[in-house]
N, C-alpha and C. Protein backbone atom coordinates (compact mmCIF):
# COMPACT_ATOMS: atom_id res chain seq x y z
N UNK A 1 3.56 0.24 -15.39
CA UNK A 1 4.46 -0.11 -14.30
C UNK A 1 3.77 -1.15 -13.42
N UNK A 2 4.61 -2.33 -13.26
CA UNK A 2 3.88 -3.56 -12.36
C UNK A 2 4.22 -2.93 -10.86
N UNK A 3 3.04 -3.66 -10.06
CA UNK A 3 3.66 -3.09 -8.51
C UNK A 3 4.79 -3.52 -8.35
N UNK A 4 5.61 -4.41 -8.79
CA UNK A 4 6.83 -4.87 -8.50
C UNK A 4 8.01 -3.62 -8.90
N UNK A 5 7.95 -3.71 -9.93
CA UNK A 5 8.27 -1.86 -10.40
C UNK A 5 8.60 -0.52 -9.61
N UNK A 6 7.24 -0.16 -9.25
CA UNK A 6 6.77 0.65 -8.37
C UNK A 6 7.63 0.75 -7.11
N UNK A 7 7.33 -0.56 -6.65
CA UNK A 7 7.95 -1.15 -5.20
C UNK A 7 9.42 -0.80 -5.20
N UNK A 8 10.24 -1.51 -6.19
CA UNK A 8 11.63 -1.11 -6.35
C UNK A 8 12.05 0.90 -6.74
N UNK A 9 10.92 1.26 -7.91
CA UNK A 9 11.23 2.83 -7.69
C UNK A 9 11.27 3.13 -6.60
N UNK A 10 10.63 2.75 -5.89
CA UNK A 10 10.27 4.14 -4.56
C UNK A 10 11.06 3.56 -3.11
N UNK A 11 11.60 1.95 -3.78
CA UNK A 11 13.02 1.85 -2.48
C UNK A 11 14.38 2.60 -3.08
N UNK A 12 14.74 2.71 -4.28
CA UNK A 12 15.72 3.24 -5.16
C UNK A 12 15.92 4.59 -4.09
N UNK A 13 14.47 5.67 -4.87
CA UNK A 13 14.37 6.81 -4.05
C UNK A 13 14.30 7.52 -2.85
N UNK A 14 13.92 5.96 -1.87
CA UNK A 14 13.86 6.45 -0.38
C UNK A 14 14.15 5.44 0.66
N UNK A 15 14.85 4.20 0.28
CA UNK A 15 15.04 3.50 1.49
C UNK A 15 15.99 3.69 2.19
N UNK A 16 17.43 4.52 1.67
CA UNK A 16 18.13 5.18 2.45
C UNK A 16 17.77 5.88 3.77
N UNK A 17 16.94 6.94 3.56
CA UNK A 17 16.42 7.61 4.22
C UNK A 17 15.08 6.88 5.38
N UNK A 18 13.89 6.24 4.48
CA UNK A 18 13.08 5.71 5.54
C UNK A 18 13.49 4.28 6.66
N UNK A 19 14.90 3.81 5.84
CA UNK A 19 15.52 3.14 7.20
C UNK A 19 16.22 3.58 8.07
N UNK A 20 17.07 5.05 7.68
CA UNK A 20 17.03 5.82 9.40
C UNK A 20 16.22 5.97 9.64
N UNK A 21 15.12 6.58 9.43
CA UNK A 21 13.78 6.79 10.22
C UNK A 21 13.18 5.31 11.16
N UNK A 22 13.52 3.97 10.45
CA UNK A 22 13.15 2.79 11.04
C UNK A 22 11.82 2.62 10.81
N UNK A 23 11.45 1.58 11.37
CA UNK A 23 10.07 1.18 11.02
C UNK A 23 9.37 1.74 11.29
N UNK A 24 9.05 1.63 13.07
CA UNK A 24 8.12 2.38 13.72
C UNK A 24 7.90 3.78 13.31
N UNK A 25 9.03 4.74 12.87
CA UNK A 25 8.78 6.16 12.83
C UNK A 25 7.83 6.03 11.41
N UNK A 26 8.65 5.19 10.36
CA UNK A 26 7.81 5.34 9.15
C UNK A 26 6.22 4.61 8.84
N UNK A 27 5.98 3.37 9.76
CA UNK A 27 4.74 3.18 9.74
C UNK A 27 3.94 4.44 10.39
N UNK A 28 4.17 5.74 11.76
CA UNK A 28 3.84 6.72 11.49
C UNK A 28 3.51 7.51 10.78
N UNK A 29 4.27 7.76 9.75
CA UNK A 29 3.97 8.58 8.50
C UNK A 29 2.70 7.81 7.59
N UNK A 30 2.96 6.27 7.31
CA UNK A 30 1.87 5.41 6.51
C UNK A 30 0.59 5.76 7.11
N UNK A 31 0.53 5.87 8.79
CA UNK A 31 -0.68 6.60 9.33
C UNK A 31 -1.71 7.69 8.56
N UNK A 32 -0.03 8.59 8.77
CA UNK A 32 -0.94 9.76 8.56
C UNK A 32 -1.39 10.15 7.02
N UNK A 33 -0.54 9.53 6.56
CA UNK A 33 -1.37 9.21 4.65
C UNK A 33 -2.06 8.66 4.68
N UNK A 34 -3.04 7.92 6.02
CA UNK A 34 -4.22 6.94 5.87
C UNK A 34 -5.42 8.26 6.15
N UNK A 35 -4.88 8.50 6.60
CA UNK A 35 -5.86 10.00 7.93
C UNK A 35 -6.05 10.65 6.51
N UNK A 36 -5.05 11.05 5.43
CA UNK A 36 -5.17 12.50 4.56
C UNK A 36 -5.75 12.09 3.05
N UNK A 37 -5.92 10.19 3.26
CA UNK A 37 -6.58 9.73 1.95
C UNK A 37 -8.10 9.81 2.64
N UNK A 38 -8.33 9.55 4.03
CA UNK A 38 -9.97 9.29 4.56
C UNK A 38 -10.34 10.77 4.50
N UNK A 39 -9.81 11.55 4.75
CA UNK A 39 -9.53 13.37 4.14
C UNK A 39 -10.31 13.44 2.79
N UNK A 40 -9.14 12.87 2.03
CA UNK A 40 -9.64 13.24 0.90
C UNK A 40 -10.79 12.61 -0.16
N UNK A 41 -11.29 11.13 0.34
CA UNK A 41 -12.43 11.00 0.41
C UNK A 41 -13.39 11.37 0.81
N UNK A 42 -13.75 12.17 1.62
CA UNK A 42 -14.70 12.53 2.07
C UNK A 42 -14.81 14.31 1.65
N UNK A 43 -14.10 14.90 1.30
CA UNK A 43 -13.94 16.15 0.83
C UNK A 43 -13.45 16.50 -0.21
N UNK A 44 -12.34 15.67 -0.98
CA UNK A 44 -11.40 16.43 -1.91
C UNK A 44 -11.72 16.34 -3.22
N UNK A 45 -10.60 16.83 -4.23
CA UNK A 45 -11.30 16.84 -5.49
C UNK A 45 -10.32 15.82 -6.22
N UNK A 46 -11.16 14.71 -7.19
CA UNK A 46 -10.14 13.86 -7.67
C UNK A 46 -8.90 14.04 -7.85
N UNK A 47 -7.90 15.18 -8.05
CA UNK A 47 -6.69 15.45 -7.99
C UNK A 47 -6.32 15.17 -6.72
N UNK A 48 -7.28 15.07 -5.91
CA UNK A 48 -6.30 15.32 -4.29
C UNK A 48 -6.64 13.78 -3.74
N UNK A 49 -7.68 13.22 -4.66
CA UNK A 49 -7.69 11.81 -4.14
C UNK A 49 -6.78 11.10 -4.48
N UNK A 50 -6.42 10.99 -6.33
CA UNK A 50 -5.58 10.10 -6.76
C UNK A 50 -3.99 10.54 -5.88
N UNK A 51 -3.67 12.12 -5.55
CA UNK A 51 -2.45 12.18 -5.23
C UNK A 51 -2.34 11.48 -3.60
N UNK A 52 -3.44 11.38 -2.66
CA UNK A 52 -3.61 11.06 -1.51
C UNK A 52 -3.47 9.10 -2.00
N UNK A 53 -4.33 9.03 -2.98
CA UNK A 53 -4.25 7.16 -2.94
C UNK A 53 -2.58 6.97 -3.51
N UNK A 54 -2.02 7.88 -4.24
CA UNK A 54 -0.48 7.22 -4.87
C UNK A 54 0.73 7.15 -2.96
N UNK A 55 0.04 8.50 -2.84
CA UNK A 55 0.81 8.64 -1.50
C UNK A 55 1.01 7.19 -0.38
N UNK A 56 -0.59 6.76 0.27
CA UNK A 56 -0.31 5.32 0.72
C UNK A 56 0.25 4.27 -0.01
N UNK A 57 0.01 4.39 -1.32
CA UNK A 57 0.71 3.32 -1.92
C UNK A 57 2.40 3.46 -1.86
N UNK A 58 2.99 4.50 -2.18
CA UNK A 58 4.50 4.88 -1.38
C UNK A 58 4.46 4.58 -0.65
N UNK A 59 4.36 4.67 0.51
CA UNK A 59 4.26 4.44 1.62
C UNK A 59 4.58 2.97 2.27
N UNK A 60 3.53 2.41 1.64
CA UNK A 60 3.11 0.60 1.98
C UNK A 60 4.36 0.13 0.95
N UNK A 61 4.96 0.59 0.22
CA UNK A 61 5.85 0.47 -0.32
C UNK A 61 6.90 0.46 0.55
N UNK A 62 6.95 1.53 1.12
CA UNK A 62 8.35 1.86 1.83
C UNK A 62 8.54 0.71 2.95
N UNK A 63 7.27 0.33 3.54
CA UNK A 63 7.27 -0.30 4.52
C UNK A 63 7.82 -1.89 4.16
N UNK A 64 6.93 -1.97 3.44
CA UNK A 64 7.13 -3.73 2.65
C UNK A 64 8.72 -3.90 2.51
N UNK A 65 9.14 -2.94 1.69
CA UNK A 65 11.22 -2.81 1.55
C UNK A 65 11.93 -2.70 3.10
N UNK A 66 11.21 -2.25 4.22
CA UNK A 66 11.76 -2.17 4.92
C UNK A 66 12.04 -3.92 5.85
N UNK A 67 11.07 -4.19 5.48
CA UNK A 67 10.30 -5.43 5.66
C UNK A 67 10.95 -6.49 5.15
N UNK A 68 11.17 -6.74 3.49
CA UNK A 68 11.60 -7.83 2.74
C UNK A 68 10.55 -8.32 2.41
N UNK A 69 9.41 -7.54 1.92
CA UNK A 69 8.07 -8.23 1.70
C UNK A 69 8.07 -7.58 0.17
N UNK A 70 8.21 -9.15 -0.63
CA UNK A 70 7.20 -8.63 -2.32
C UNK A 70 5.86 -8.48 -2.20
N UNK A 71 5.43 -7.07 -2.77
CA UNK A 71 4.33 -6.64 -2.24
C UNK A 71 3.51 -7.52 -3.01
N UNK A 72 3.78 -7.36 -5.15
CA UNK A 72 3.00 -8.28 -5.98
C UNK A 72 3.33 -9.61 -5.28
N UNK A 73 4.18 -10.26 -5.10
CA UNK A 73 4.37 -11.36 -4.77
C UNK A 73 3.30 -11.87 -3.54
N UNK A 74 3.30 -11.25 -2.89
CA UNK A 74 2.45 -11.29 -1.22
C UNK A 74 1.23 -10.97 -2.03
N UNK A 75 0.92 -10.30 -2.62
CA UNK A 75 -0.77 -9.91 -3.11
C UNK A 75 -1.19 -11.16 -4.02
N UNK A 76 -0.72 -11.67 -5.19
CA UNK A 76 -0.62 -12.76 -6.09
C UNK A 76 -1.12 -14.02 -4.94
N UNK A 77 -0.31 -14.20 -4.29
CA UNK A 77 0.01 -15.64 -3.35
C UNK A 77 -1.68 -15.58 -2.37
N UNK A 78 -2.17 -13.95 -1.88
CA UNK A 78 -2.74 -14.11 -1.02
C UNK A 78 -4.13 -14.38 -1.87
N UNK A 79 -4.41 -13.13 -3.27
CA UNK A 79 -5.90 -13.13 -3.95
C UNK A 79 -5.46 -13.52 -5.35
N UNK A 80 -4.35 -13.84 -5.79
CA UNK A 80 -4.50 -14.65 -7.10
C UNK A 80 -5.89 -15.17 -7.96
N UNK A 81 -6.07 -15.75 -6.84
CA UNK A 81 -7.19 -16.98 -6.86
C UNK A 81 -8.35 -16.82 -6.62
N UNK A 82 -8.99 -15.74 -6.20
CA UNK A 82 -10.17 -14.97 -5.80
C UNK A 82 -9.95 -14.52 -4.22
N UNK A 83 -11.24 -14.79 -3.93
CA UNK A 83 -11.49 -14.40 -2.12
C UNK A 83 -10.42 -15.90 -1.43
N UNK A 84 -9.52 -15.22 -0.36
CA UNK A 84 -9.10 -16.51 0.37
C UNK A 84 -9.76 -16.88 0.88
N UNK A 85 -10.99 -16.71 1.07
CA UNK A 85 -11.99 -17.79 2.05
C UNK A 85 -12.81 -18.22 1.19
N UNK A 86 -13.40 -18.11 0.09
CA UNK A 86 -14.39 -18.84 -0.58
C UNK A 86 -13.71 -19.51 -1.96
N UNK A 87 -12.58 -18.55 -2.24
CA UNK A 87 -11.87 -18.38 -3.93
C UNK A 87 -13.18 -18.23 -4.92
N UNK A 88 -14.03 -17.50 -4.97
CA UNK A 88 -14.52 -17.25 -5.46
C UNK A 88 -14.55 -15.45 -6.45
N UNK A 89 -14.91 -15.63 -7.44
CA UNK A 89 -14.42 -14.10 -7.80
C UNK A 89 -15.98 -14.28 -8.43
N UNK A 90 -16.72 -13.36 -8.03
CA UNK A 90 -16.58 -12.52 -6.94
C UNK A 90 -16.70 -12.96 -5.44
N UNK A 91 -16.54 -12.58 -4.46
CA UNK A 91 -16.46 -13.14 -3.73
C UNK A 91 -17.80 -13.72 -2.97
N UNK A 92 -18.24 -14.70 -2.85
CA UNK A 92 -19.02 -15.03 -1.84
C UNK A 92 -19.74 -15.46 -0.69
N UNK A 93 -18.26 -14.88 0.15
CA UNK A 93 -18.73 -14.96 1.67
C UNK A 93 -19.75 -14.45 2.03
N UNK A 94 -20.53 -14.68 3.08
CA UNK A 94 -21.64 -13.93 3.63
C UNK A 94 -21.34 -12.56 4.57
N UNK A 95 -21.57 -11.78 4.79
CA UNK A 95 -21.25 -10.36 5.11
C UNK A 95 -22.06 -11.02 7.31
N UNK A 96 -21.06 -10.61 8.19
CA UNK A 96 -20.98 -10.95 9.45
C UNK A 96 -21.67 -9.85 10.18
C-alpha cells in the first residue's frame, strides 16, 4: 500500500466523522498519539510500538484530508531528492 493509498483508506473510513470534530479537536487527538507513541518507545513491546507508530500515521492522515494536503505528494516534493538543505543522501548538514 503506497502512502497515497493509505491516505485515501483512512479518509474513506473517517473523514466524515474527523470533520465534525474539525481540525483543532482532531489535531488534539494527533497529540495524544504523539504522547502514547513517546510511551511506547520508551516502555512498550514491539506490538505496542508498531500499533502506536500506525496510529500517528492515521492520524497525520486524517489531518492532511482535512487539510487538502497529498501527504506522498508533499513528502516526494519536500525529500525526493535527499536532505532539503544539502540534497545530499545521506544527509550532510552539520548538526547545530
Amino acid at each position: 500500500m503506497t502512502i497515497r493509498e493509505f491516505q485515501k483508506a483512512i479518509e474513506a473510513q473517517y473523514f466524515k466523522k474527523d470533520s465534525s470534530r474539525g481540525l483543532g479537536g482532531t489535531f488534539l487527538w494527533f497529540s495524544e498519539e504523539i504522547g502514547e507513541l513517546a510511551e511506547a518507545l520508551r516502555h512498550g513491546t514491539d506490538a505496542e510500538k508498531r500499533s502506536e507508530f500506525a496510529d500517528v500515521l492515521a492520524w497525520l492522515s486524517t489531518l492532511a484530508n482535512m487539510s487538502g494536503v497529498d501527504l506522498e505528494a508533499a513528502a516526494l516534493e519536500k525529500y525526493g531528492k535527499g536532505c532539503p538543505r544539502c540534497l545530499g543522501t545521506p544527509c550532510r548538514c552539520e548538526e547545530k
